[in-house]
PDB file of N, CA and C in Angstrom:
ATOM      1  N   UNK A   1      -6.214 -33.747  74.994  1.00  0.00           N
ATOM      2  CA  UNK A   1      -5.976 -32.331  74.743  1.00  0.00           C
ATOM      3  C   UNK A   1      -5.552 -32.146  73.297  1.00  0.00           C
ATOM      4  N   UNK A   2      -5.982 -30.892  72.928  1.00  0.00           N
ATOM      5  CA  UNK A   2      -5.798 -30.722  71.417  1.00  0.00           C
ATOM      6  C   UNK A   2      -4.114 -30.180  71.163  1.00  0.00           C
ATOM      7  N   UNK A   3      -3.564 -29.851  70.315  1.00  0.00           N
ATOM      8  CA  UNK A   3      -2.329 -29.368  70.118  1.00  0.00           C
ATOM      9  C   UNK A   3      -2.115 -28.103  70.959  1.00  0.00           C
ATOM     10  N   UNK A   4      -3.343 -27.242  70.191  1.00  0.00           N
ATOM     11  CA  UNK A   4      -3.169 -25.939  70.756  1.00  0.00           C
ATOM     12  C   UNK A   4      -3.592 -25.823  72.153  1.00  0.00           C
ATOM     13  N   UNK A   5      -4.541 -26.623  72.840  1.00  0.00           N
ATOM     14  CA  UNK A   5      -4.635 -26.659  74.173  1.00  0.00           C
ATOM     15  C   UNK A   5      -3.144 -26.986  74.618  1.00  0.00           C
ATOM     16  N   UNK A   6      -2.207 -27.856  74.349  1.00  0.00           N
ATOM     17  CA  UNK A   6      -1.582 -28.299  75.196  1.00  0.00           C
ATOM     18  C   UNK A   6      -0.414 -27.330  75.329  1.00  0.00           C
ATOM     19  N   UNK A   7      -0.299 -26.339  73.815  1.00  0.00           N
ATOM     20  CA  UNK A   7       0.572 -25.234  73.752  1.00  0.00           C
ATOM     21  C   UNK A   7       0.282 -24.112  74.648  1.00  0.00           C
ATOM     22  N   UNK A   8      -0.827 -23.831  74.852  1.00  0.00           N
ATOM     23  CA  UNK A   8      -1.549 -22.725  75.899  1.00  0.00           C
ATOM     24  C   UNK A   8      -1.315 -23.144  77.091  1.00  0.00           C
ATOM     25  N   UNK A   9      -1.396 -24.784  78.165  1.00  0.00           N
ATOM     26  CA  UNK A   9      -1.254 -25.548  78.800  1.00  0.00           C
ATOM     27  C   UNK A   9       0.248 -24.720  79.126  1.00  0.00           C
ATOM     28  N   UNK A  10       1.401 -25.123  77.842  1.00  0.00           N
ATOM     29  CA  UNK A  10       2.752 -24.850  78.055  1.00  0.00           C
ATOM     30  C   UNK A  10       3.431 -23.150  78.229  1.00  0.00           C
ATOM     31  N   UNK A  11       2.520 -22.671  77.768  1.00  0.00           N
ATOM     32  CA  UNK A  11       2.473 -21.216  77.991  1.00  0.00           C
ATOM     33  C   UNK A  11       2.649 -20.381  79.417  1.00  0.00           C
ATOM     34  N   UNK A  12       1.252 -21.381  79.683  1.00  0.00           N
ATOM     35  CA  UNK A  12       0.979 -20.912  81.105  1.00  0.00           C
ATOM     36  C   UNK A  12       2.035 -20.815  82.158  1.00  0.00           C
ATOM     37  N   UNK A  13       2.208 -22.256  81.911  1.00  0.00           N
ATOM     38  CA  UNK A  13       3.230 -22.663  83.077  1.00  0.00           C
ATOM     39  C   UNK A  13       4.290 -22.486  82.904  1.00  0.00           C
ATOM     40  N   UNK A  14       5.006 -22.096  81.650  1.00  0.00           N
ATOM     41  CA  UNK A  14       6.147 -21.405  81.701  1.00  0.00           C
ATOM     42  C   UNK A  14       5.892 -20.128  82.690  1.00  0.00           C
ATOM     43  N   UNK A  15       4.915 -19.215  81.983  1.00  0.00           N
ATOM     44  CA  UNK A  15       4.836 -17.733  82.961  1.00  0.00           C
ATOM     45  C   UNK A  15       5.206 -18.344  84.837  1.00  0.00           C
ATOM     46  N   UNK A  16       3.833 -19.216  85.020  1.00  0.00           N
ATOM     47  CA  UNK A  16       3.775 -19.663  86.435  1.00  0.00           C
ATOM     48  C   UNK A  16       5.016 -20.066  87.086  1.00  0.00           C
ATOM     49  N   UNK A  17       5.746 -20.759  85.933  1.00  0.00           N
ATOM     50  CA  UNK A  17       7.470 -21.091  87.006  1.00  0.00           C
ATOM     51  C   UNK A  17       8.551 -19.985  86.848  1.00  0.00           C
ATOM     52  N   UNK A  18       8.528 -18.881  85.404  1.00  0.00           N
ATOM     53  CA  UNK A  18       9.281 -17.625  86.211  1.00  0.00           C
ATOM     54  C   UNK A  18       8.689 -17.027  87.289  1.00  0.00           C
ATOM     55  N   UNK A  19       6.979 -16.683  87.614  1.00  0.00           N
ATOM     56  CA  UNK A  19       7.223 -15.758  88.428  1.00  0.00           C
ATOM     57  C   UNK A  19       7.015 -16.435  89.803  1.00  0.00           C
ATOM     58  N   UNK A  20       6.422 -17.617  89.799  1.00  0.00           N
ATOM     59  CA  UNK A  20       6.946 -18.719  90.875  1.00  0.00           C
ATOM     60  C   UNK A  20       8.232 -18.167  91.626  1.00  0.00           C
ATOM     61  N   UNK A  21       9.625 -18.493  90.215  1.00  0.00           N
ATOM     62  CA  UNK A  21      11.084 -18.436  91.254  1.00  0.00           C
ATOM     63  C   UNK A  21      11.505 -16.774  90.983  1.00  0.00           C
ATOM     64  N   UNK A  22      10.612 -16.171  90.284  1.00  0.00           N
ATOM     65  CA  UNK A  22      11.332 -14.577  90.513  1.00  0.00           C
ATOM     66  C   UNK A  22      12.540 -14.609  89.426  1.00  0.00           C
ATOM     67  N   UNK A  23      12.467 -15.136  88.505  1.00  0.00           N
ATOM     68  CA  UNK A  23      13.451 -15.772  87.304  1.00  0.00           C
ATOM     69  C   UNK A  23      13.805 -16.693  87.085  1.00  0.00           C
ATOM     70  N   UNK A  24      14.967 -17.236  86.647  1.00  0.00           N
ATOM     71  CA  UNK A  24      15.467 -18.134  85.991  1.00  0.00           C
ATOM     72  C   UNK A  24      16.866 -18.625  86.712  1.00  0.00           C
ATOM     73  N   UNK A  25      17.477 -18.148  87.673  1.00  0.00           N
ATOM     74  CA  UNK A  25      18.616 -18.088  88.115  1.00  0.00           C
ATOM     75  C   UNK A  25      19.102 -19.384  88.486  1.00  0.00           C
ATOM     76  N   UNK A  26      18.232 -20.112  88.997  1.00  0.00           N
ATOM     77  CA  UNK A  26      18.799 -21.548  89.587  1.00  0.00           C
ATOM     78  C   UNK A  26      17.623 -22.672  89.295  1.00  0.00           C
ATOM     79  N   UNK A  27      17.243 -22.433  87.284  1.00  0.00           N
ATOM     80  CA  UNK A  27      16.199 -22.883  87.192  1.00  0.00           C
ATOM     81  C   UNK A  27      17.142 -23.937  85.757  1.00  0.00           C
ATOM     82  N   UNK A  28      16.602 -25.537  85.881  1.00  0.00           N
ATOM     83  CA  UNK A  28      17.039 -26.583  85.000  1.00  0.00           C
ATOM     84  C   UNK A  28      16.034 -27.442  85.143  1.00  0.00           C
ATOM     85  N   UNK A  29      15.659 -28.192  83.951  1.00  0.00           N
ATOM     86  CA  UNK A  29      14.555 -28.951  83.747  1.00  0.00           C
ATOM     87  C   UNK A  29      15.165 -30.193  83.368  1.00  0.00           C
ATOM     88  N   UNK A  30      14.215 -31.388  83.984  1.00  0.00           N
ATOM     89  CA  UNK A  30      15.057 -32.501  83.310  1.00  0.00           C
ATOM     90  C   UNK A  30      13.555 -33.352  82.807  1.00  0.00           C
ATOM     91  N   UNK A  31      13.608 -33.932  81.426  1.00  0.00           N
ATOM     92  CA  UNK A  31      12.694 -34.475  81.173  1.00  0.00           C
ATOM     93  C   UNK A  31      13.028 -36.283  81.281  1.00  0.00           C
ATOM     94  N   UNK A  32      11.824 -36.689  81.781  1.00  0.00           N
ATOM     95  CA  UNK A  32      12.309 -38.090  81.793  1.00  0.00           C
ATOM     96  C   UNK A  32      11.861 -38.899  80.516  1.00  0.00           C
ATOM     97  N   UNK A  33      13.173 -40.052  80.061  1.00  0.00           N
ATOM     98  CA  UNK A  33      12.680 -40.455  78.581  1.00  0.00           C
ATOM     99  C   UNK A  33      11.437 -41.059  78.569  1.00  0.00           C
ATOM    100  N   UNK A  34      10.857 -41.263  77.820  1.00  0.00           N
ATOM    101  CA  UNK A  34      10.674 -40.452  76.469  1.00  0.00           C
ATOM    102  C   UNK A  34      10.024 -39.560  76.473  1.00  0.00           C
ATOM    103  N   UNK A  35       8.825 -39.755  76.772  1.00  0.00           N
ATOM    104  CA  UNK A  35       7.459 -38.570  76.393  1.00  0.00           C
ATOM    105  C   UNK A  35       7.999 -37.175  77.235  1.00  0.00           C
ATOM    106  N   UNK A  36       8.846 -37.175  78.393  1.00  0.00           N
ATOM    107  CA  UNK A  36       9.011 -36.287  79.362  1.00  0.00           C
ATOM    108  C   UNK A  36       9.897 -35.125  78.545  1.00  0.00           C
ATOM    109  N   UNK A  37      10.986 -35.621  77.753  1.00  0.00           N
ATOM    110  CA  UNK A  37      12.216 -34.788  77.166  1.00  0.00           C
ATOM    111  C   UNK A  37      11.544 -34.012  76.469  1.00  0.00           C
ATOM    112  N   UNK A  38      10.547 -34.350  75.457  1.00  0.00           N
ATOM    113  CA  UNK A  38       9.758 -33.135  74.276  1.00  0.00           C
ATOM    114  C   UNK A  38       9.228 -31.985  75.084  1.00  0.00           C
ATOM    115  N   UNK A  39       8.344 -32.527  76.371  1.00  0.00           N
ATOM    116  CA  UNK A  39       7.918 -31.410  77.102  1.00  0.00           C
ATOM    117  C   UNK A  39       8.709 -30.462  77.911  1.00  0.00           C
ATOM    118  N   UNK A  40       9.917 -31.300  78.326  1.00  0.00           N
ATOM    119  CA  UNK A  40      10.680 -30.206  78.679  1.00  0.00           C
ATOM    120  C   UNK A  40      11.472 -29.319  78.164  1.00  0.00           C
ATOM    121  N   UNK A  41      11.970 -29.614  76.994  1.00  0.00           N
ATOM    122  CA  UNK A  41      12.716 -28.852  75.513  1.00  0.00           C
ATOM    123  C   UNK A  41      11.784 -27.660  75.652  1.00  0.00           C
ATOM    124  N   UNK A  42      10.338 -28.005  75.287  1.00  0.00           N
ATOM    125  CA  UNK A  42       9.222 -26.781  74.758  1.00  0.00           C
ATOM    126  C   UNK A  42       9.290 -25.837  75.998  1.00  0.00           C
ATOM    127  N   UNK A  43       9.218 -26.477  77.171  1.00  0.00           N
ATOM    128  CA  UNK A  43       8.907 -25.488  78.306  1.00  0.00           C
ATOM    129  C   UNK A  43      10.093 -24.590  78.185  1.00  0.00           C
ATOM    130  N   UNK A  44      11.117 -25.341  78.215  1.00  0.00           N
ATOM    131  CA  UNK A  44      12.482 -24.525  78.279  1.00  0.00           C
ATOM    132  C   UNK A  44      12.384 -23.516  77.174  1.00  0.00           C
ATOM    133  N   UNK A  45      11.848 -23.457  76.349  1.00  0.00           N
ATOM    134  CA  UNK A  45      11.972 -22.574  74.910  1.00  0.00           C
ATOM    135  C   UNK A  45      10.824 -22.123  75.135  1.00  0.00           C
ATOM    136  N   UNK A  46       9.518 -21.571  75.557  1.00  0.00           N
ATOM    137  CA  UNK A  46       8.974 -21.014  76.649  1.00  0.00           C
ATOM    138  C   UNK A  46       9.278 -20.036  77.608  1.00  0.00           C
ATOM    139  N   UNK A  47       9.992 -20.673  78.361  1.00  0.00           N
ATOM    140  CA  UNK A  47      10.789 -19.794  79.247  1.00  0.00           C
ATOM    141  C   UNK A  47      11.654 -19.114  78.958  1.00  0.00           C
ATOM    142  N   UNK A  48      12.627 -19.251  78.093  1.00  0.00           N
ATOM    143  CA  UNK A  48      13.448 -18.860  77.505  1.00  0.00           C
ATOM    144  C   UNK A  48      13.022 -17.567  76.553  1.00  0.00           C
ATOM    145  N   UNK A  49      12.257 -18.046  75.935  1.00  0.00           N
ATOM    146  CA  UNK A  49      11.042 -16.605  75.294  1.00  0.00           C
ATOM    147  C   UNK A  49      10.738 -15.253  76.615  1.00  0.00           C
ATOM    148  N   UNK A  50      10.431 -15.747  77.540  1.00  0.00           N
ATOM    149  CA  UNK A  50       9.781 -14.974  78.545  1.00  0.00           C
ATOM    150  C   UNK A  50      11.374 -13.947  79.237  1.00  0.00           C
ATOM    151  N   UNK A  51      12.542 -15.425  79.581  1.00  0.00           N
ATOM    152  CA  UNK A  51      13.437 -14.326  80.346  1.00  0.00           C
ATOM    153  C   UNK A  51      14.272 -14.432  79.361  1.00  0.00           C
ATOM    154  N   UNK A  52      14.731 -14.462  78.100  1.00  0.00           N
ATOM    155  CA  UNK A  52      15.677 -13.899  77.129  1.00  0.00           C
ATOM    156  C   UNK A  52      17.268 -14.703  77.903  1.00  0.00           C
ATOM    157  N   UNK A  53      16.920 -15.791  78.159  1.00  0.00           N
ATOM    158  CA  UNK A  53      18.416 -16.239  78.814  1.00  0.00           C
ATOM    159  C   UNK A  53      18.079 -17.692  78.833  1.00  0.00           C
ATOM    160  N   UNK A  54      18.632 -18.428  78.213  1.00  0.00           N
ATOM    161  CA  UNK A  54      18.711 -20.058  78.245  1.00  0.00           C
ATOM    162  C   UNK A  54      18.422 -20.613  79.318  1.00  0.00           C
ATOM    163  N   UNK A  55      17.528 -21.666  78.902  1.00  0.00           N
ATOM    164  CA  UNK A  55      17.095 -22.410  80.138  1.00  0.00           C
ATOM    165  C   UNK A  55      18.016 -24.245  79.966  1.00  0.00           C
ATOM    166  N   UNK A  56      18.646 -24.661  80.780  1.00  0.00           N
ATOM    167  CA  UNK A  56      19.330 -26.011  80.728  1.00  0.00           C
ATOM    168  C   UNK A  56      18.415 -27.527  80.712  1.00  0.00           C
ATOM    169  N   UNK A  57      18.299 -28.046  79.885  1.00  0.00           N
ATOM    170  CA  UNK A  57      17.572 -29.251  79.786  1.00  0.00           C
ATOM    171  C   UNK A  57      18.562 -30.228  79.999  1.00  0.00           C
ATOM    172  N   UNK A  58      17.897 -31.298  80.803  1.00  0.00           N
ATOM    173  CA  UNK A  58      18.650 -32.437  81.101  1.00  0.00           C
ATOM    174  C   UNK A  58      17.658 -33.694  80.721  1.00  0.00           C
ATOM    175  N   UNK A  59      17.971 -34.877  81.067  1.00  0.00           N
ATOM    176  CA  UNK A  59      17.420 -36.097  80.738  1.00  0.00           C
ATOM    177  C   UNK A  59      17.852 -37.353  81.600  1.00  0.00           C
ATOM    178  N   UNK A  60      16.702 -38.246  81.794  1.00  0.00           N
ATOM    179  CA  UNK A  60      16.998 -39.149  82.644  1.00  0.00           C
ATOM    180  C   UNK A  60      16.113 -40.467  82.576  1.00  0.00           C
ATOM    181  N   UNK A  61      15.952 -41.826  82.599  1.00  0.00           N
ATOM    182  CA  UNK A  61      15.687 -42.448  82.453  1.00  0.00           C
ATOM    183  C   UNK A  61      15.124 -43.604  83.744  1.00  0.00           C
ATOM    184  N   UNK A  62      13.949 -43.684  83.721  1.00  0.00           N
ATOM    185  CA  UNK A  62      13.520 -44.515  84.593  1.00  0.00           C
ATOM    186  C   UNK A  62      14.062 -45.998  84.866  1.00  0.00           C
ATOM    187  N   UNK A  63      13.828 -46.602  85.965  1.00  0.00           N
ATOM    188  CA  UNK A  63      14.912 -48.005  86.005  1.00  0.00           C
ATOM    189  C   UNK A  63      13.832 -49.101  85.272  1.00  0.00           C
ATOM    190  N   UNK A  64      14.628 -49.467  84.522  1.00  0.00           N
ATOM    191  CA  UNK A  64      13.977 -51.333  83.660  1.00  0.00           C
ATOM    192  C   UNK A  64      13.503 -49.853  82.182  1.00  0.00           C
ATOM    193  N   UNK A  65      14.044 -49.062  81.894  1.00  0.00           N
ATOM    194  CA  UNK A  65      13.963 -48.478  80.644  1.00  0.00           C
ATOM    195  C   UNK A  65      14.783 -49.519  79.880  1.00  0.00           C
ATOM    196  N   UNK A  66      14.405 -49.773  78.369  1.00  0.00           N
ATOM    197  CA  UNK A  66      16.058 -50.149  77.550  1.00  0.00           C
ATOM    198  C   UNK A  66      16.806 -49.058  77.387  1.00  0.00           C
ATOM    199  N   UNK A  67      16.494 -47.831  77.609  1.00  0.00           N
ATOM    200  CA  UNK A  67      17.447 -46.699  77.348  1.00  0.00           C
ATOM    201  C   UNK A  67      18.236 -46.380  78.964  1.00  0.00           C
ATOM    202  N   UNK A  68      17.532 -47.433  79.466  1.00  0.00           N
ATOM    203  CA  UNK A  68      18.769 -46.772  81.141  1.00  0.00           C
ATOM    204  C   UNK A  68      19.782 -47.477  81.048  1.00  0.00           C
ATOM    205  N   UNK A  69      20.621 -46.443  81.839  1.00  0.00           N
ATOM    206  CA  UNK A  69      22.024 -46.706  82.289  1.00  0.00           C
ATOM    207  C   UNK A  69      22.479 -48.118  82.669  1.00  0.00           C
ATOM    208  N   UNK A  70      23.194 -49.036  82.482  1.00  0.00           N
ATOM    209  CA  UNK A  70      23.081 -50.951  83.369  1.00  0.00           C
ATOM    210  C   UNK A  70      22.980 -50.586  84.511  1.00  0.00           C
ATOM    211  N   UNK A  71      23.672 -49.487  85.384  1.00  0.00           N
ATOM    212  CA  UNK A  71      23.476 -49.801  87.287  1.00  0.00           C
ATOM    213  C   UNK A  71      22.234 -49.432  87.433  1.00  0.00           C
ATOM    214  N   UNK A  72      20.996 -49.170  86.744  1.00  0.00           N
ATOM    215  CA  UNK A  72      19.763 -48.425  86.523  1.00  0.00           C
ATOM    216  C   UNK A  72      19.009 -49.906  86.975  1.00  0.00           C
ATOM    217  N   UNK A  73      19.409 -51.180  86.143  1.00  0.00           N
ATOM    218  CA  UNK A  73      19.160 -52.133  85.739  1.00  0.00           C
ATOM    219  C   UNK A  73      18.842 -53.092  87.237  1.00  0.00           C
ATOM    220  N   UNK A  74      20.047 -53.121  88.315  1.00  0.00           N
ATOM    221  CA  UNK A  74      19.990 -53.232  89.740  1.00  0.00           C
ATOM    222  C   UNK A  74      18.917 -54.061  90.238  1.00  0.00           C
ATOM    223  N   UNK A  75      18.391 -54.826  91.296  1.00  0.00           N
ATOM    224  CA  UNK A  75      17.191 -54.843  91.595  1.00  0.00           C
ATOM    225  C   UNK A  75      17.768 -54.875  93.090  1.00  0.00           C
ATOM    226  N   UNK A  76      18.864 -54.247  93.401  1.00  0.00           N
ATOM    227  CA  UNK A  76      19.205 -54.052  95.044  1.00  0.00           C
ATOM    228  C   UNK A  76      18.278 -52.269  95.210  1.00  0.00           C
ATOM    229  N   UNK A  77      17.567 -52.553  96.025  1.00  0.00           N
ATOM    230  CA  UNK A  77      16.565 -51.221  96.891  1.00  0.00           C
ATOM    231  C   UNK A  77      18.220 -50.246  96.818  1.00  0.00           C
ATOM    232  N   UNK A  78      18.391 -50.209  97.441  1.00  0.00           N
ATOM    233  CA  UNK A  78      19.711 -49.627  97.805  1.00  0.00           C
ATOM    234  C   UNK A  78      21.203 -48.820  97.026  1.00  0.00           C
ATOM    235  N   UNK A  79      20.749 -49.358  95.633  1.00  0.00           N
ATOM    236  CA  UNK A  79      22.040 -48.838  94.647  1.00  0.00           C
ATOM    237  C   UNK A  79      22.286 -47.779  94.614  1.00  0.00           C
ATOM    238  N   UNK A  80      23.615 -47.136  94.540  1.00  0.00           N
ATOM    239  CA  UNK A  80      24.038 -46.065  94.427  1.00  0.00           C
ATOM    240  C   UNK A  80      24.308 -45.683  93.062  1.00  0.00           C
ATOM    241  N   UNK A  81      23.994 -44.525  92.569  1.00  0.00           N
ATOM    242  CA  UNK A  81      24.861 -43.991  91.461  1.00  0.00           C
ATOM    243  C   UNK A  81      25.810 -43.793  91.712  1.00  0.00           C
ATOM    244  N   UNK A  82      27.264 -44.682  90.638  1.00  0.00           N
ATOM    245  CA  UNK A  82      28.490 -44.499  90.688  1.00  0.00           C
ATOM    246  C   UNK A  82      28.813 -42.933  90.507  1.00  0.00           C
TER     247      UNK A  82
END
C-alpha cells in the first residue's frame, strides 16, 4: 500500500469505529510493539479529529519481544500478570 492509500485506509476506519460505538466514550487503543503503536497513535489522532475529545493509547508487547516485560519471558502456559 502506498502512503496515501494507507492514510485513506486510516481515515476510514477511524469514521467506522466512531459510528460503530456511537462515540468515543469507552473507546482506548492499544498498539502492540512495534509496528502496532504508530498505527494506533494515527488512528487515535483520527478519531480524535472526528469526536474533538482525546482518544487513550496504550502499548503492549508480545512474549519473547526484547522489549517485554521478564514475567512476559515465562514459558509456563499458565503465567499470571503480577
Amino acid at each position: 500500500m502506498s502512503a496515501s492509500e494507507i492514510e485513506r485506509t486510516l481515515v476510514r476506519l477511524a469514521h467506522e469505529v466512531v459510528e460503530k460505538l456511537n462515540g468515543i466514550e469507552n473507546l482506548g487503543l492499544v498498539g502492540i510493539r512495534r509496528r502496532g503503536i504508530p498505527i494506533a497513535e494515527r488512528l487515535a489522532r483520527h478519531i480524535e479529529r472526528i469526536e474533538k475529545s482525546p482518544v487513550p493509547v496504550g502499548t503492549c508487547s508480545t512474549p519473547g519481544a526484547p522489549s517485554a516485560p521478564r514475567w512476559m519471558h515465562s514459558s509456563t502456559r499458565d503465567a499470571r500478570v503480577p
